[in-house]
PDB file of N, CA and C in Angstrom:
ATOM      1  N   UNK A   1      79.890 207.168  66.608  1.00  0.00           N
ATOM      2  CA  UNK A   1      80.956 207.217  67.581  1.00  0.00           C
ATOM      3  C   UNK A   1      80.684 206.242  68.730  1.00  0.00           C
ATOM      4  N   UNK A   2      79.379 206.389  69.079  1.00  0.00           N
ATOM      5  CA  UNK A   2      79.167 205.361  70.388  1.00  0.00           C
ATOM      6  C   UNK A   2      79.493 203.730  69.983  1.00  0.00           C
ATOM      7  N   UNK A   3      79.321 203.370  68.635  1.00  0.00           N
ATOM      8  CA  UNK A   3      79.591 201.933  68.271  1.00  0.00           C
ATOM      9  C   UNK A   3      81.224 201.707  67.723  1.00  0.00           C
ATOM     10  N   UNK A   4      81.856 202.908  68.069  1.00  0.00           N
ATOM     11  CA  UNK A   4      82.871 202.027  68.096  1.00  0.00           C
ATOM     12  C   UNK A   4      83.713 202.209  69.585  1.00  0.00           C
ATOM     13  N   UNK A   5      83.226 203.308  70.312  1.00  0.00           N
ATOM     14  CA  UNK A   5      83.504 202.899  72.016  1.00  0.00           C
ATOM     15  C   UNK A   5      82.961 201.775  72.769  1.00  0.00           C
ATOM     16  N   UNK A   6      82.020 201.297  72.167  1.00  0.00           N
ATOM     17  CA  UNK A   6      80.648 200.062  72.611  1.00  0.00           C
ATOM     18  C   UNK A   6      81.782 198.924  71.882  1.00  0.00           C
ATOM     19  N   UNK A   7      82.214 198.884  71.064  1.00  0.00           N
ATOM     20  CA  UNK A   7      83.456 197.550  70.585  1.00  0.00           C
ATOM     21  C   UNK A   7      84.772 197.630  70.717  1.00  0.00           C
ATOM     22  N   UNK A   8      85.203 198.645  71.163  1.00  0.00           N
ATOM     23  CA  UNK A   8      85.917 199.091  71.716  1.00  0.00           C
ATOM     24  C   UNK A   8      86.453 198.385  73.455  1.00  0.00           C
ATOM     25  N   UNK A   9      85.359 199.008  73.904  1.00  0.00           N
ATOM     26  CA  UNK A   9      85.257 198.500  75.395  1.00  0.00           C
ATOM     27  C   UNK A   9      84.981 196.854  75.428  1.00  0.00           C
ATOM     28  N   UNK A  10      84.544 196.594  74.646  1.00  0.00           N
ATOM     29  CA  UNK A  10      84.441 195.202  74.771  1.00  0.00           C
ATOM     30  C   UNK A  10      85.507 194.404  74.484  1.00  0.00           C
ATOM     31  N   UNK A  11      86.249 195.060  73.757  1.00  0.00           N
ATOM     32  CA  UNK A  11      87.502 194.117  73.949  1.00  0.00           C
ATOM     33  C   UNK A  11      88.701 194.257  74.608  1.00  0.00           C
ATOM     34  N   UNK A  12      88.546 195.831  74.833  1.00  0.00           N
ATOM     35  CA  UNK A  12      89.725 196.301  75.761  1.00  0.00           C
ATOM     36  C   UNK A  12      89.736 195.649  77.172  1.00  0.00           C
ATOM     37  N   UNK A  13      88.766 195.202  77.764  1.00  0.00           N
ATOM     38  CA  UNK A  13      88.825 194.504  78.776  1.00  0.00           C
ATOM     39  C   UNK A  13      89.594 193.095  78.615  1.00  0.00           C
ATOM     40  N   UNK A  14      90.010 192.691  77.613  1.00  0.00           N
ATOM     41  CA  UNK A  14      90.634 191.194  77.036  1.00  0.00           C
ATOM     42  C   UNK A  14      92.175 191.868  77.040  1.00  0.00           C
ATOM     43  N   UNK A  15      92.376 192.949  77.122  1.00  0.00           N
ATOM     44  CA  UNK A  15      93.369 193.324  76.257  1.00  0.00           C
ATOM     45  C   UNK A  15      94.552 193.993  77.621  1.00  0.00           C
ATOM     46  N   UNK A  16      95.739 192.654  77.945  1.00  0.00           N
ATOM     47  CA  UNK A  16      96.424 193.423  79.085  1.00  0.00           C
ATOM     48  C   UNK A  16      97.610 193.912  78.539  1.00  0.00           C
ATOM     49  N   UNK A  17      98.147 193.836  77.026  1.00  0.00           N
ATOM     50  CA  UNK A  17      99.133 194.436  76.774  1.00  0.00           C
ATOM     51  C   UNK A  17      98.812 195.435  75.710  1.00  0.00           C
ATOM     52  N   UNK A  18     100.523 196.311  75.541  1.00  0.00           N
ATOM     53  CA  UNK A  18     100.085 197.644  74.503  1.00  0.00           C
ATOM     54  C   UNK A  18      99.697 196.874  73.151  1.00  0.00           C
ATOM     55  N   UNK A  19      99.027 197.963  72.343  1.00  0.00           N
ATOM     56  CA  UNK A  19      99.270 197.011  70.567  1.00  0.00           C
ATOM     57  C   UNK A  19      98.519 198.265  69.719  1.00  0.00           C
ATOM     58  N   UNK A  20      98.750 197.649  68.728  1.00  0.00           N
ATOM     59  CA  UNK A  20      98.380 198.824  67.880  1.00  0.00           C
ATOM     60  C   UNK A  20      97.114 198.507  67.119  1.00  0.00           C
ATOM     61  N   UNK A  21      96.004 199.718  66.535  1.00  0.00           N
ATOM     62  CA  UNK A  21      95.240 199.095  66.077  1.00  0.00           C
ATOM     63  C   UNK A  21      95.000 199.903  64.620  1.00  0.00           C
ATOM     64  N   UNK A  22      94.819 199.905  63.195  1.00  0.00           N
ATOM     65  CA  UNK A  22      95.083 199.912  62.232  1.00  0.00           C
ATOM     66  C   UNK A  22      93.546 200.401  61.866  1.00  0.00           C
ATOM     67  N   UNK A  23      93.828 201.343  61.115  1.00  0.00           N
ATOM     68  CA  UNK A  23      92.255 201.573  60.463  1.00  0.00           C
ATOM     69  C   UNK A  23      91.972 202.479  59.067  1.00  0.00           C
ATOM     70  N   UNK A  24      91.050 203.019  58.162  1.00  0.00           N
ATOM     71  CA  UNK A  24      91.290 204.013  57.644  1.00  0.00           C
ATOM     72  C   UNK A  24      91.341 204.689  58.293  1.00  0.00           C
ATOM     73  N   UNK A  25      90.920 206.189  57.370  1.00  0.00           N
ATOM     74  CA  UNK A  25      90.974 207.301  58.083  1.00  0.00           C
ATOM     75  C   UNK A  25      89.149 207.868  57.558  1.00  0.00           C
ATOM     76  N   UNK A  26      88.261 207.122  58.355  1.00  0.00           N
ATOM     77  CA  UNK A  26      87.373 207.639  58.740  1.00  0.00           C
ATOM     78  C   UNK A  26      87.137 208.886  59.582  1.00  0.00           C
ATOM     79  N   UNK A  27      86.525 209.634  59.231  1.00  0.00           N
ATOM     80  CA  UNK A  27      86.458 210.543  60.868  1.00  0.00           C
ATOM     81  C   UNK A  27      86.029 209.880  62.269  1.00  0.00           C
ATOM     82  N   UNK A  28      85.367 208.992  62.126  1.00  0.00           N
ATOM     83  CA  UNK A  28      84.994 208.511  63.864  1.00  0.00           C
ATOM     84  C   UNK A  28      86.608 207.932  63.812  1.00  0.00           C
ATOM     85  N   UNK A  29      87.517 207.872  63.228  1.00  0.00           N
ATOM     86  CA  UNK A  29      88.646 206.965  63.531  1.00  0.00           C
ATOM     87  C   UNK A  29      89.452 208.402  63.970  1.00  0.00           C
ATOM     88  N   UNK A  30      89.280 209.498  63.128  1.00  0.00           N
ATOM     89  CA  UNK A  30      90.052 210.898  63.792  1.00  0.00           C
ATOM     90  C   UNK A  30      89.466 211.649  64.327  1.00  0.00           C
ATOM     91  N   UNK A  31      88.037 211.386  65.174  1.00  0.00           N
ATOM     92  CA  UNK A  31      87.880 211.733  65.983  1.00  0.00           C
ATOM     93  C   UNK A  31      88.712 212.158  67.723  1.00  0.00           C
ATOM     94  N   UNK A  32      88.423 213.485  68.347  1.00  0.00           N
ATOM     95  CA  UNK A  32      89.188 213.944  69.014  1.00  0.00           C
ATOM     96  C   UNK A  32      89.101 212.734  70.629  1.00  0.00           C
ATOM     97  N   UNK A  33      87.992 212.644  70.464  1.00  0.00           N
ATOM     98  CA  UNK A  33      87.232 211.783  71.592  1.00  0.00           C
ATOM     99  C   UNK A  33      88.100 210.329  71.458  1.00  0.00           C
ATOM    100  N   UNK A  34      87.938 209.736  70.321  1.00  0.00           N
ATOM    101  CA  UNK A  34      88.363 208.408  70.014  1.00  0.00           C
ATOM    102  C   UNK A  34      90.000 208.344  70.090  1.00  0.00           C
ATOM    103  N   UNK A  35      90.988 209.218  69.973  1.00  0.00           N
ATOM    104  CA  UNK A  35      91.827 209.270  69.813  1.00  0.00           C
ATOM    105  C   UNK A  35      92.477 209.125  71.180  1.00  0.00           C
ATOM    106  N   UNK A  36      91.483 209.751  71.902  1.00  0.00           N
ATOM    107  CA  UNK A  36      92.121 210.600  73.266  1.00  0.00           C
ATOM    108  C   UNK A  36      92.240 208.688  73.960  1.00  0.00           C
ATOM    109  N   UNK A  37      90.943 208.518  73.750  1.00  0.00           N
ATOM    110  CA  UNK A  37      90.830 206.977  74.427  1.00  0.00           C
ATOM    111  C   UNK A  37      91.363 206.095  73.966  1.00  0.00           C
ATOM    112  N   UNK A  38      92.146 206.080  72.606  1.00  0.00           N
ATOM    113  CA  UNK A  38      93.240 205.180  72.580  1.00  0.00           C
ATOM    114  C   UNK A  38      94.875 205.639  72.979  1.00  0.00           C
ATOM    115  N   UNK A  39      95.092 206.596  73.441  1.00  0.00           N
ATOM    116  CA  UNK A  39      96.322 207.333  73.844  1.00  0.00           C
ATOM    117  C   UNK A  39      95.646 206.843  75.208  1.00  0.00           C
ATOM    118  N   UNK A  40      94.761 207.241  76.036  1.00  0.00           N
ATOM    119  CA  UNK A  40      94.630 206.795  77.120  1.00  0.00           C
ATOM    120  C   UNK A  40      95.151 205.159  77.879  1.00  0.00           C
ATOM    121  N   UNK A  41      94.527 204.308  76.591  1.00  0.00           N
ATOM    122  CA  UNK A  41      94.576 202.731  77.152  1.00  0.00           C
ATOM    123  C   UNK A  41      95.859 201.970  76.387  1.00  0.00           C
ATOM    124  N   UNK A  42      96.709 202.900  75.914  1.00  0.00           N
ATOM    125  CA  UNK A  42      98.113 202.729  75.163  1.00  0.00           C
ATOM    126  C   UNK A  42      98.283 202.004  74.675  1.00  0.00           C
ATOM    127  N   UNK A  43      97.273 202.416  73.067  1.00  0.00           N
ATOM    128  CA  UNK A  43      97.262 201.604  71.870  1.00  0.00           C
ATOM    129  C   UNK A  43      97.704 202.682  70.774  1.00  0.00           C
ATOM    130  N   UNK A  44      98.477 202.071  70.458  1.00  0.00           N
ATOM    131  CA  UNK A  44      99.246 202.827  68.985  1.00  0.00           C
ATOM    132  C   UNK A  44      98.153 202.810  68.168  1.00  0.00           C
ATOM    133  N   UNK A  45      97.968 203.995  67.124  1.00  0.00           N
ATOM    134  CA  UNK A  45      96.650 204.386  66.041  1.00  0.00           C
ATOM    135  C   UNK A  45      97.861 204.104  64.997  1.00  0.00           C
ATOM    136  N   UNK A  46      97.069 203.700  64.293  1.00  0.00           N
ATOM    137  CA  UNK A  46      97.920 203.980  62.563  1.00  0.00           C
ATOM    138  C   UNK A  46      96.369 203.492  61.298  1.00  0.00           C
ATOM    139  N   UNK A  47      96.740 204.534  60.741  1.00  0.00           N
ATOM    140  CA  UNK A  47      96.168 204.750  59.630  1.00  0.00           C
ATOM    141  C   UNK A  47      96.293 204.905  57.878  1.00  0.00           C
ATOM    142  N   UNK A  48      96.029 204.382  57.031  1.00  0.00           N
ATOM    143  CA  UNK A  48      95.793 203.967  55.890  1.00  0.00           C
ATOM    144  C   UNK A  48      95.939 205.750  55.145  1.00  0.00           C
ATOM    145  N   UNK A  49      96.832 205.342  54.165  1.00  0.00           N
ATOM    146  CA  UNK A  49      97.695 206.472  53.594  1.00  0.00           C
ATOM    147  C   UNK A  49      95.803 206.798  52.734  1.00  0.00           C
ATOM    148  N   UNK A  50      95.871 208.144  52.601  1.00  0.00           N
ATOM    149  CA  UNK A  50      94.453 209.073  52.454  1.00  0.00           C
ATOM    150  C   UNK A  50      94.000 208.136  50.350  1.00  0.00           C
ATOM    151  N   UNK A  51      93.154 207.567  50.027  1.00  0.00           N
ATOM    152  CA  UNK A  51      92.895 207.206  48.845  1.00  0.00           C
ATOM    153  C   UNK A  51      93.603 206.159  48.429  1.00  0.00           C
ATOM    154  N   UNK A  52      94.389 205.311  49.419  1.00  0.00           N
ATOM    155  CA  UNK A  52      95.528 204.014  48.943  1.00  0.00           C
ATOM    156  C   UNK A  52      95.182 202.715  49.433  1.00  0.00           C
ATOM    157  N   UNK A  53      94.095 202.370  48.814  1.00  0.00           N
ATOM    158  CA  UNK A  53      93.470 201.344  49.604  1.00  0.00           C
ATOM    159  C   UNK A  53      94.449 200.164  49.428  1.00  0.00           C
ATOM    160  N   UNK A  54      95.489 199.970  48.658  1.00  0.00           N
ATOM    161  CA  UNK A  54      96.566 199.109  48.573  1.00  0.00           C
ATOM    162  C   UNK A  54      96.715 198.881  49.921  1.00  0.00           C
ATOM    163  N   UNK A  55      97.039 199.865  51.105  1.00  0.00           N
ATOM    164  CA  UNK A  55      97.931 199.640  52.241  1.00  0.00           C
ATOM    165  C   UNK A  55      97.189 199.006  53.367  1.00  0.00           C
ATOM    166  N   UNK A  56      95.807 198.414  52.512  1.00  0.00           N
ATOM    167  CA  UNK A  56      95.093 197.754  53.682  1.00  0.00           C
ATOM    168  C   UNK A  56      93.985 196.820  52.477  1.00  0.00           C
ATOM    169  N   UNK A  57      94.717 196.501  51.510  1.00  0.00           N
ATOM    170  CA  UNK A  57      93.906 195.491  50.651  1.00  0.00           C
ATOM    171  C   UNK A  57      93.866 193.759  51.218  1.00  0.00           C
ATOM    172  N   UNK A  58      95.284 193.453  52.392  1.00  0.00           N
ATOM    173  CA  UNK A  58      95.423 191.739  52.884  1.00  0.00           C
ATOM    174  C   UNK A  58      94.250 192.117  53.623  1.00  0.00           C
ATOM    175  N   UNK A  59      94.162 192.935  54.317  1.00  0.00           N
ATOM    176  CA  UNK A  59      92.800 193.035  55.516  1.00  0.00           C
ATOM    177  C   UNK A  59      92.056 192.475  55.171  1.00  0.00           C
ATOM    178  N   UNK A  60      91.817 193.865  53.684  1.00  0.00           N
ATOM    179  CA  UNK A  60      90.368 193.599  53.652  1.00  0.00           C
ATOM    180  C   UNK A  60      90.028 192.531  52.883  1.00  0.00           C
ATOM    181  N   UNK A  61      91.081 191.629  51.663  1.00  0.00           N
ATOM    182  CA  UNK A  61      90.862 189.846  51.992  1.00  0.00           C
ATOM    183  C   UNK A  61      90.824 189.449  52.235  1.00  0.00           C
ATOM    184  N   UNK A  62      91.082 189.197  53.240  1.00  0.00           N
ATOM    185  CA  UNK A  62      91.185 188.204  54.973  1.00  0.00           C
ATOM    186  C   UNK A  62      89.646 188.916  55.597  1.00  0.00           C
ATOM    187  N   UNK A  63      89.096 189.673  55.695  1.00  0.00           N
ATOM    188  CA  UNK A  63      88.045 189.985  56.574  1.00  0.00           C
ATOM    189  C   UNK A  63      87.145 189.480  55.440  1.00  0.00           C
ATOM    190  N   UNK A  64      87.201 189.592  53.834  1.00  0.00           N
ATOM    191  CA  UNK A  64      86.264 189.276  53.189  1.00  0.00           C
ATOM    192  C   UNK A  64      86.040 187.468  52.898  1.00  0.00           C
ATOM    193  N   UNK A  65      86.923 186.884  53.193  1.00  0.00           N
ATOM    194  CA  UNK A  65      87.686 185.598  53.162  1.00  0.00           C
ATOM    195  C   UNK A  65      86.598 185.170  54.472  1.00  0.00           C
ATOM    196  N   UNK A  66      86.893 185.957  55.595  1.00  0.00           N
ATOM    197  CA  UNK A  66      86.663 185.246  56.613  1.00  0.00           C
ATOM    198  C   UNK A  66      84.661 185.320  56.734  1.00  0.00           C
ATOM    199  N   UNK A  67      84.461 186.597  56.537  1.00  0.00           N
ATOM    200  CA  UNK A  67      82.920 186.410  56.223  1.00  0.00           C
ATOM    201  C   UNK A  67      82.303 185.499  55.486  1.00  0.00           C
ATOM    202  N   UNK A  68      82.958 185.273  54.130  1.00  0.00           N
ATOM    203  CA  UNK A  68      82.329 184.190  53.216  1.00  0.00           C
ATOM    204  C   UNK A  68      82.279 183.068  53.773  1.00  0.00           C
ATOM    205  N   UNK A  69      83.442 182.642  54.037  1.00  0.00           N
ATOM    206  CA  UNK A  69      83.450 181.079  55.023  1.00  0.00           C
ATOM    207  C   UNK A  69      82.940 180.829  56.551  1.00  0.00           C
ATOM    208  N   UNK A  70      83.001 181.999  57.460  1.00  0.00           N
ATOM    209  CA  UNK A  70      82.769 181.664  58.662  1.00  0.00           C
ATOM    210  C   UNK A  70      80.996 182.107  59.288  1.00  0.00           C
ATOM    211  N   UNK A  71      80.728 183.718  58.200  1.00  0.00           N
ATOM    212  CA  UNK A  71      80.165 184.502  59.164  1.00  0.00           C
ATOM    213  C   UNK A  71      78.580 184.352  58.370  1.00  0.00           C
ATOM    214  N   UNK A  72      78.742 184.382  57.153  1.00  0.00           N
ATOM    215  CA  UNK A  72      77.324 184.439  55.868  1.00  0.00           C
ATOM    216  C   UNK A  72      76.787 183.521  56.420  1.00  0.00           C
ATOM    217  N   UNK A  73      75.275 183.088  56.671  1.00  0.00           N
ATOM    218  CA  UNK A  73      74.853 182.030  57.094  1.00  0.00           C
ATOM    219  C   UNK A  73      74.111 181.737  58.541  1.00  0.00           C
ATOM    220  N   UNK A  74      75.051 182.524  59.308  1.00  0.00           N
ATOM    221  CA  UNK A  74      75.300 181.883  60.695  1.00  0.00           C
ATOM    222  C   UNK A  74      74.532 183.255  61.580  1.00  0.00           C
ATOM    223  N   UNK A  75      73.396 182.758  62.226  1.00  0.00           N
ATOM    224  CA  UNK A  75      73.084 183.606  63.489  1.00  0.00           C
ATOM    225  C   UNK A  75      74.030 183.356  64.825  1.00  0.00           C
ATOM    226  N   UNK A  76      74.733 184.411  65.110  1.00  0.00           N
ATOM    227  CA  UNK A  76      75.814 184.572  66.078  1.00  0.00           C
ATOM    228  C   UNK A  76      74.964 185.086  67.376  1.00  0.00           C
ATOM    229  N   UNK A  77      74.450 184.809  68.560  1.00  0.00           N
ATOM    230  CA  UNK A  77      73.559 185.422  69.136  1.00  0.00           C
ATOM    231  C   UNK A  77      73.884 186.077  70.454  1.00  0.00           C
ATOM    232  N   UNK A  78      75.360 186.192  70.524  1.00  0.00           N
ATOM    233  CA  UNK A  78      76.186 186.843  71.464  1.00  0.00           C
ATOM    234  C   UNK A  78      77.715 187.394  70.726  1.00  0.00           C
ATOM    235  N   UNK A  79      77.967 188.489  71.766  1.00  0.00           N
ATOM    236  CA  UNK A  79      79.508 188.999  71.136  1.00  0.00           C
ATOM    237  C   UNK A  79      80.516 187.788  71.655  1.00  0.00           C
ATOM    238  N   UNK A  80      80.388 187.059  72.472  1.00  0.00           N
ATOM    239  CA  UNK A  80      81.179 186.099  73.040  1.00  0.00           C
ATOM    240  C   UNK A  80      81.429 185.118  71.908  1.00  0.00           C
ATOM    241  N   UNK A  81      79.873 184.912  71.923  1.00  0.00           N
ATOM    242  CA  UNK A  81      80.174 183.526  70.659  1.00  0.00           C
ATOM    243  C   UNK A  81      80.410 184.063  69.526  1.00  0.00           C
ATOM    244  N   UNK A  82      80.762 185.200  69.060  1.00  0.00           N
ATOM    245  CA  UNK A  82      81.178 185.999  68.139  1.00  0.00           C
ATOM    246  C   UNK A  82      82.337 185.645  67.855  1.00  0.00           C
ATOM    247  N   UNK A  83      83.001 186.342  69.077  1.00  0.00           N
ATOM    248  CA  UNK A  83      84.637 186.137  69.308  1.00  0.00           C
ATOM    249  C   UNK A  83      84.874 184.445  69.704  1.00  0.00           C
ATOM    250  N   UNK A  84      84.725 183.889  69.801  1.00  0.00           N
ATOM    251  CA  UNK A  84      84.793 182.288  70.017  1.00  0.00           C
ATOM    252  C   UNK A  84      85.416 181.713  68.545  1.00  0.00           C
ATOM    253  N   UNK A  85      83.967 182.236  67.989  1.00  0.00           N
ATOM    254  CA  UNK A  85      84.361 181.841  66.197  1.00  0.00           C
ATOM    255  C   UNK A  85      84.961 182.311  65.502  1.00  0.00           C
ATOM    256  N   UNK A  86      85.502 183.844  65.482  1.00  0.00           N
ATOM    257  CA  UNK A  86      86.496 184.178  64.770  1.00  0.00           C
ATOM    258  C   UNK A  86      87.744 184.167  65.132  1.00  0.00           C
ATOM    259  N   UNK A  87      88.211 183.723  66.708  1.00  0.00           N
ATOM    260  CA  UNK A  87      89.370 183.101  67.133  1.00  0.00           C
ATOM    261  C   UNK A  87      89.653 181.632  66.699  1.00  0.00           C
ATOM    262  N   UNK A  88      88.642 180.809  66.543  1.00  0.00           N
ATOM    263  CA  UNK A  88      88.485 179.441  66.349  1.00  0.00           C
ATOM    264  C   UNK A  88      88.816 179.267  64.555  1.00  0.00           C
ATOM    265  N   UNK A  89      88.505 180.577  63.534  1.00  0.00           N
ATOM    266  CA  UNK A  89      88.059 180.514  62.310  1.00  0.00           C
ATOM    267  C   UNK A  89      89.804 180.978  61.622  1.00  0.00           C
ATOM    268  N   UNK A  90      90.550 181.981  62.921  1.00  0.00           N
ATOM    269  CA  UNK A  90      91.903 182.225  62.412  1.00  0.00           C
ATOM    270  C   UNK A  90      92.610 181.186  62.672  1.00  0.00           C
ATOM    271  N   UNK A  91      93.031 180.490  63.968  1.00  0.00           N
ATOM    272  CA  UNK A  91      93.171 179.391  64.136  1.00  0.00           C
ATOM    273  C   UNK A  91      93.165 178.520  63.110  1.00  0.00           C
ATOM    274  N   UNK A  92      92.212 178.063  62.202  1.00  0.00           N
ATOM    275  CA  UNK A  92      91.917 176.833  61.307  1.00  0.00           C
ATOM    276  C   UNK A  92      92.552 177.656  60.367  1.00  0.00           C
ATOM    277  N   UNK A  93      92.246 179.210  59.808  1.00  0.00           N
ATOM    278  CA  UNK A  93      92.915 179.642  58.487  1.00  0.00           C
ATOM    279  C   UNK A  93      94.248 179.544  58.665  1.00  0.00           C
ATOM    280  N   UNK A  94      95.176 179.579  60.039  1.00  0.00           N
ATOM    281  CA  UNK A  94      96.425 179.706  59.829  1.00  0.00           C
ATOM    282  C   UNK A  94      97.168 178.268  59.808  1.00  0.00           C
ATOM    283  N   UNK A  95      96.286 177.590  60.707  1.00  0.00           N
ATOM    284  CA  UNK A  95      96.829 176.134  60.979  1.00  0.00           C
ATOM    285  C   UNK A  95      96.759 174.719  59.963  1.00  0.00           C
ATOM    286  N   UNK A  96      95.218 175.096  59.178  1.00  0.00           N
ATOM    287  CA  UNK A  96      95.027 173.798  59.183  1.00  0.00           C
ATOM    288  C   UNK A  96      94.462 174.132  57.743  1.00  0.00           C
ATOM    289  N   UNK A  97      94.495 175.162  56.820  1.00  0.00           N
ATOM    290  CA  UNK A  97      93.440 175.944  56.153  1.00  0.00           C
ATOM    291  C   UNK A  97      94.661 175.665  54.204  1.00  0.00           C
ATOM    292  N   UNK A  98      94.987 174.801  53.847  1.00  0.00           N
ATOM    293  CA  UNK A  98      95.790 174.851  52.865  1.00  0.00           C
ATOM    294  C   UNK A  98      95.092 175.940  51.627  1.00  0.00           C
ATOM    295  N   UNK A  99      96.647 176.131  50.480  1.00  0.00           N
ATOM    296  CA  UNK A  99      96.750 176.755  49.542  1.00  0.00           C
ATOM    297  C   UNK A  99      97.584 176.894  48.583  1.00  0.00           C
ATOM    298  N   UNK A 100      96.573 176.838  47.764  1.00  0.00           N
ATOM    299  CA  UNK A 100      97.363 176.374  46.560  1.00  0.00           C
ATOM    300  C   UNK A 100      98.500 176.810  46.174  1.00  0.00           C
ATOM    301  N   UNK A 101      98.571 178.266  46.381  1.00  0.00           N
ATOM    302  CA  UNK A 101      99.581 179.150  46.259  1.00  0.00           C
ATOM    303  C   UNK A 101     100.475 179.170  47.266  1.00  0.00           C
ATOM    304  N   UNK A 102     100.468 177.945  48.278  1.00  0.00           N
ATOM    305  CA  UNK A 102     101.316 177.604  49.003  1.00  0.00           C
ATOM    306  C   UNK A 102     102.044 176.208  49.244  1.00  0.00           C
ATOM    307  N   UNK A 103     101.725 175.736  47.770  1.00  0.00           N
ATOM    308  CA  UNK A 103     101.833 174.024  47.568  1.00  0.00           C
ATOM    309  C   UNK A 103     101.171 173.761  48.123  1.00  0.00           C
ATOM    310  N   UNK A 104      99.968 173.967  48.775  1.00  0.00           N
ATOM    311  CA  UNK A 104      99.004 172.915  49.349  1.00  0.00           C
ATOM    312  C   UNK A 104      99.315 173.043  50.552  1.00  0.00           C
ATOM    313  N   UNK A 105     100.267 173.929  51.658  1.00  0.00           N
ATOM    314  CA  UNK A 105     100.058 173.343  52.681  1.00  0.00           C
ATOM    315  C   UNK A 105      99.385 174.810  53.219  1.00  0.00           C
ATOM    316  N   UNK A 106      99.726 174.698  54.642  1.00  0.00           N
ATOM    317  CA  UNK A 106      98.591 176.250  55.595  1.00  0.00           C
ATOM    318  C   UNK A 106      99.426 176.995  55.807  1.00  0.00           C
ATOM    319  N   UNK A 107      99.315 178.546  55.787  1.00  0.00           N
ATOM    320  CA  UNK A 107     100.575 179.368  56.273  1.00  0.00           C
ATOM    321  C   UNK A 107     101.289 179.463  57.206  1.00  0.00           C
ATOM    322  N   UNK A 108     101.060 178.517  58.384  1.00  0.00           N
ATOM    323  CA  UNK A 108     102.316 178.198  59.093  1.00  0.00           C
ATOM    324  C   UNK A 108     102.880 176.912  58.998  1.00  0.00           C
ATOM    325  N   UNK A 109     102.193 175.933  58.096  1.00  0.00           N
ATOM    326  CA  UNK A 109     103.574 174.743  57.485  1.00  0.00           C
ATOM    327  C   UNK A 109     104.473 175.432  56.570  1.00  0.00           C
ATOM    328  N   UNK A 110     104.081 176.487  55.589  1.00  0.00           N
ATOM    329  CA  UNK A 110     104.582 177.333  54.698  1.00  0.00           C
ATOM    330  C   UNK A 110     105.811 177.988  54.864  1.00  0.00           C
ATOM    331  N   UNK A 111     105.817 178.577  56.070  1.00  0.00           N
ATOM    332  CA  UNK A 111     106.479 179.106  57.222  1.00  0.00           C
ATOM    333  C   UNK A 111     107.803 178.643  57.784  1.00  0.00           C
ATOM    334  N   UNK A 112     107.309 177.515  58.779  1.00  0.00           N
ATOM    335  CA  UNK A 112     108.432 176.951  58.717  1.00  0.00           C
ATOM    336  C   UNK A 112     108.909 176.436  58.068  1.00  0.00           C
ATOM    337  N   UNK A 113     108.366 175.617  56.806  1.00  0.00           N
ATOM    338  CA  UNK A 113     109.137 175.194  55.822  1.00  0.00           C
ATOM    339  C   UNK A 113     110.278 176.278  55.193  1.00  0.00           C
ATOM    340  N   UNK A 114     109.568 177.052  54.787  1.00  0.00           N
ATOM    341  CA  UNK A 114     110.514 178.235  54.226  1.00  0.00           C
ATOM    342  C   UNK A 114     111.784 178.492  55.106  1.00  0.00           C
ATOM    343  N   UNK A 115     111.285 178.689  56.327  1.00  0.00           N
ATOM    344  CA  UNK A 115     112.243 179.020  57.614  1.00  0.00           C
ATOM    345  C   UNK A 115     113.654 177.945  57.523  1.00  0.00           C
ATOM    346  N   UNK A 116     112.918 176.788  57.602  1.00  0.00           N
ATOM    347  CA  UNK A 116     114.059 175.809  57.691  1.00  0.00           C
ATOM    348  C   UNK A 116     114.937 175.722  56.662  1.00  0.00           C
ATOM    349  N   UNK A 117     113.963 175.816  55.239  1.00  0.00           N
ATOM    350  CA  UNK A 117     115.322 175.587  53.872  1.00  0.00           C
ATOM    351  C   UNK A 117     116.504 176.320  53.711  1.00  0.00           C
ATOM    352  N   UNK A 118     115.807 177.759  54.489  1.00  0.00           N
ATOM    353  CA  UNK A 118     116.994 178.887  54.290  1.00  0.00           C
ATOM    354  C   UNK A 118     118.344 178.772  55.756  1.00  0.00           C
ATOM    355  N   UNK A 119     117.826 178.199  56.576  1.00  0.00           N
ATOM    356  CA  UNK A 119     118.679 177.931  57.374  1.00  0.00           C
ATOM    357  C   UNK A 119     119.573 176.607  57.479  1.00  0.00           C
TER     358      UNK A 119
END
């Protein structure tokens, strides 16, 4: 419980608007304590239907995506420079990061492309 109030707090200080934050359903996640403190700092909870790991399988490709390429390897020796690189690492996956399954380009040339043909 204390490690996820300890990452918790560390980013809630970054954090000046509401938002929601997505998780299973661990018990430290339905915990009475943990709950209270996200109703407190007015963040919407939502949670992953009980045995359906479908409803959180992009996550967990994208978090497994992002370890292989950004995180394996690398001594990170602060939470700062933590967050530096995985802001810097979505950034490149969304911007600059092509796919195949997207003709080759990054999911926001993809994007607007799509955007524009239909309009």
């Amino acid at each position: 419980m204390r490690s996820c109030h300890r990452t918790f707090n560390k980013g809630a200080a970054d954090n000046k608007e509401s938002c929601n934050l997505s998780s299973d359903q661990g018990w430290h996640y339905q915990h009475n304590q943990w709950v209270r403190t996200l109703k407190e700092n007015k963040i919407f909870q939502s949670m992953s239907r009980k045995a359906t790991c479908a409803d959180n399988a992009s996550m967990e490709n994208f978090f497994g995506i992002l370890k292989q390429e950004m995180y394996y390897g690398e001594e990170l020796v602060s939470y700062e420079e933590l967050k530096r690189r995985i802001e810097e690492y979505i950034d490149w996956y969304n911007n600059e990061r092509s796919k195949i399954k997207l003709a080759g380009l990054s999911p926001v040339e993809y994007r607007t492309q799509s955007s524009q043909s239909v309009a």
